[in-house]
Protein backbone atom coordinates (compact mmCIF):
# COMPACT_ATOMS: atom_id res chain seq x y z
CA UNK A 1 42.65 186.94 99.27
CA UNK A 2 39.39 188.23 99.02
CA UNK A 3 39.82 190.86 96.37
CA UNK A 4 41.68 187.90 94.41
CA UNK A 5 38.43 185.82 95.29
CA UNK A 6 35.88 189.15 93.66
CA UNK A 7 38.12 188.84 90.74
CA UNK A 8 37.87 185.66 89.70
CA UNK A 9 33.96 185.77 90.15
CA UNK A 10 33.87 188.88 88.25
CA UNK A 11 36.03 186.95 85.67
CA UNK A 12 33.32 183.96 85.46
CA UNK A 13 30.83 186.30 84.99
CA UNK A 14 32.05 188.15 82.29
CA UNK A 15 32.93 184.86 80.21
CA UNK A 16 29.76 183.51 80.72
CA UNK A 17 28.13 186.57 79.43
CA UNK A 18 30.17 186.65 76.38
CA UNK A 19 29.69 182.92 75.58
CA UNK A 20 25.72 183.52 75.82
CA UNK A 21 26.33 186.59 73.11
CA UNK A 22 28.69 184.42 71.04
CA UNK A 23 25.97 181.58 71.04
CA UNK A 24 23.66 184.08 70.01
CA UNK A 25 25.23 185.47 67.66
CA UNK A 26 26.54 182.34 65.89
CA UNK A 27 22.33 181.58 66.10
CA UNK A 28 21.87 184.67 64.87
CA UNK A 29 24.20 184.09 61.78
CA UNK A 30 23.92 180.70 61.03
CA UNK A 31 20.72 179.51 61.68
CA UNK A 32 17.12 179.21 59.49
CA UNK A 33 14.43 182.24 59.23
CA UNK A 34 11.24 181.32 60.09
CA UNK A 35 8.22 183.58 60.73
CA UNK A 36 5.55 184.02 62.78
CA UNK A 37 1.95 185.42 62.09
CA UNK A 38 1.89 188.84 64.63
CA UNK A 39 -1.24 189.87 66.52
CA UNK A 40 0.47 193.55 68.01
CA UNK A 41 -0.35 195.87 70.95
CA UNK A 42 1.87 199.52 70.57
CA UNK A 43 2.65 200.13 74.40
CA UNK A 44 5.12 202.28 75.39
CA UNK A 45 7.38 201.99 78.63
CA UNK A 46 8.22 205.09 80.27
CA UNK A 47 11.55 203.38 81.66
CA UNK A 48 12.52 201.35 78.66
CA UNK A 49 11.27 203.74 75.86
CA UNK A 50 9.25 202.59 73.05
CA UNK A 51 8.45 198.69 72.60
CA UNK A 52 6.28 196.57 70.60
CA UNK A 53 4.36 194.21 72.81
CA UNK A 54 3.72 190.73 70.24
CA UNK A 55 0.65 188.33 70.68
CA UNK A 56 1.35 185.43 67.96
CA UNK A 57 -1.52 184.46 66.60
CA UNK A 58 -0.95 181.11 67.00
CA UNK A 59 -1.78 181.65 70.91
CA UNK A 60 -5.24 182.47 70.17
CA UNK A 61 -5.91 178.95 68.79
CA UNK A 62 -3.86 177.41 72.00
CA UNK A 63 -6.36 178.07 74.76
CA UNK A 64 -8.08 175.32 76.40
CA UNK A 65 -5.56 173.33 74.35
CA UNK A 66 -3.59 170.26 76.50
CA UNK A 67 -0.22 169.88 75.00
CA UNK A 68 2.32 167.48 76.58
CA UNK A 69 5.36 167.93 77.62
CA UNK A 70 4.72 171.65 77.57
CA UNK A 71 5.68 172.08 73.49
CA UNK A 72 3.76 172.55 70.52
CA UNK A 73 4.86 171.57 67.21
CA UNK A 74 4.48 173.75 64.37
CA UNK A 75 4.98 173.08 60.52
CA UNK A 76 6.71 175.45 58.19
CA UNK A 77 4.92 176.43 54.98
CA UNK A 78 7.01 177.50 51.75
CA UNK A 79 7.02 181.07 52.95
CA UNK A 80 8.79 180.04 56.39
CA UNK A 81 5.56 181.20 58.28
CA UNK A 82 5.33 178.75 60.82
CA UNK A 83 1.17 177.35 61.88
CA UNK A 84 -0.34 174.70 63.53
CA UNK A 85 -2.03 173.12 60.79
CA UNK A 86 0.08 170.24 58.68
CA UNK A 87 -0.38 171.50 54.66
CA UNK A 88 0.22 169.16 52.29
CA UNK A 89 2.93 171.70 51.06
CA UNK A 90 4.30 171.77 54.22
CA UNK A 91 7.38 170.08 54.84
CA UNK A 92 9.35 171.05 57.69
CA UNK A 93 8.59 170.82 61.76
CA UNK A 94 9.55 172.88 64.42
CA UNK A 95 9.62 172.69 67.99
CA UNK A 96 8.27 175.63 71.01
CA UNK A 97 8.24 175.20 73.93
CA UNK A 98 5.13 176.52 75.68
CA UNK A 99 4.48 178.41 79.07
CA UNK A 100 1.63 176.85 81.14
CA UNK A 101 -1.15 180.48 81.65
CA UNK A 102 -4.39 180.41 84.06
CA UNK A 103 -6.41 181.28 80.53
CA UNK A 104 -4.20 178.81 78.22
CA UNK A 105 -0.60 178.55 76.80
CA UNK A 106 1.92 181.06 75.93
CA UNK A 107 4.61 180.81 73.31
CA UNK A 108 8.41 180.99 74.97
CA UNK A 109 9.12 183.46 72.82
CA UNK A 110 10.09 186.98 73.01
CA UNK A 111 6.90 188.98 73.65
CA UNK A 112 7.98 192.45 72.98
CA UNK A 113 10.27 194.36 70.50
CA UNK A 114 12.31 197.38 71.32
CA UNK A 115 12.87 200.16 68.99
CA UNK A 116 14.32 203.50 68.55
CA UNK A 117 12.42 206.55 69.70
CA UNK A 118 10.15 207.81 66.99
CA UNK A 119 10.06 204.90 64.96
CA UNK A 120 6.71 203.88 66.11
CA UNK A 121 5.14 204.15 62.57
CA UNK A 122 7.72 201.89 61.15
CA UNK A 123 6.64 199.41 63.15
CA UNK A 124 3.15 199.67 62.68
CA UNK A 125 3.09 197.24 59.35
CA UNK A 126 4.74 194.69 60.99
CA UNK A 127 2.77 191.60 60.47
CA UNK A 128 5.15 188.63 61.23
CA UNK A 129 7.91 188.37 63.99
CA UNK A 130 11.17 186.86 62.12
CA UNK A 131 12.91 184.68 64.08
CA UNK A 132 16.67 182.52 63.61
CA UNK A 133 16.03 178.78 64.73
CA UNK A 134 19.80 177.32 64.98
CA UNK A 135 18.45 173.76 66.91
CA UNK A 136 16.21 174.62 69.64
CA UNK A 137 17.66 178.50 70.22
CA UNK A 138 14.99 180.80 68.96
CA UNK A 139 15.95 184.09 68.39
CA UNK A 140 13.59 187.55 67.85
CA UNK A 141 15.71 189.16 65.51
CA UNK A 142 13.14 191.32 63.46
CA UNK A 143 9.81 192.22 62.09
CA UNK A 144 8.07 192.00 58.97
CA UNK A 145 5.62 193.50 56.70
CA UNK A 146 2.99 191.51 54.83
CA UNK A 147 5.66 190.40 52.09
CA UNK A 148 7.87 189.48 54.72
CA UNK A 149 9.98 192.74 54.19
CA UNK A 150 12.33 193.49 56.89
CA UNK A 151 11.14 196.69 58.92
């Protein structure tokens, strides 16, 4: 009974965890590139190897800001970068949600970006975090050079 009971926990688990990845993934896919402006640190983990750590630049202009609901609304301009201020070119909205700090607001975003031993120079021209929005998922799935050029 109870190894019958562990399985079927162990079973739940596992499908869970591979419906998260196939949401993902499908984001990942199907949804729009967008981009935001980078402001990066180049730590490195002794446990987890070498990582990016990202500050948007967009957090800078959030402190002492009062949002409601805990989301900031950002317009895309016709280079997908997304910024706070409304353009007259710009045409399309998106939603973050925010995490409350003691010296402002953070983005709920990914904050740092794993890579490859050695690859730390690569990296070093990033400039804008690309993201996949598919409805209000997200995803960090690369960075970007100046002319948005996939590192």
């Amino acid at each position: 009974m109870h190894k019958l009971l562990i399985l079927l926990v162990a079973l739940l688990v596992v499908t869970i965890i591979n419906f998260e990845i196939f949401q993902n993934e499908k984001s990942i896919k199907q949804g729009k590139n967008i981009y935001l402006k980078l402001a990066p640190v180049d730590p490195r983990a002794l446990m987890m190897g070498d990582y990016m750590s990202l500050r948007y630049s967009i957090e800078s202009e959030l402190r002492g800001e009062k949002y409601k609901d805990n989301i900031i609304i950002l317009y895309l301009d016709k280079n997908q970068v997304a910024k706070i201020d409304n353009d007259k070119d710009d045409k399309q909205k998106i939603v973050i949600k925010l995490t409350k700090e003691s010296y402002g607001a953070r983005l709920k975003l990914a904050h740092r970006y794993y890579f490859q031993e050695g690859f730390a120079d690569r990296y070093q021209k990033a400039k804008y975090g690309r993201f996949k929005i598919d409805g209000d998922k997200i995803l960090l799935v690369g960075l970007a050079d100046e002319e948005f050029g996939e590192l």
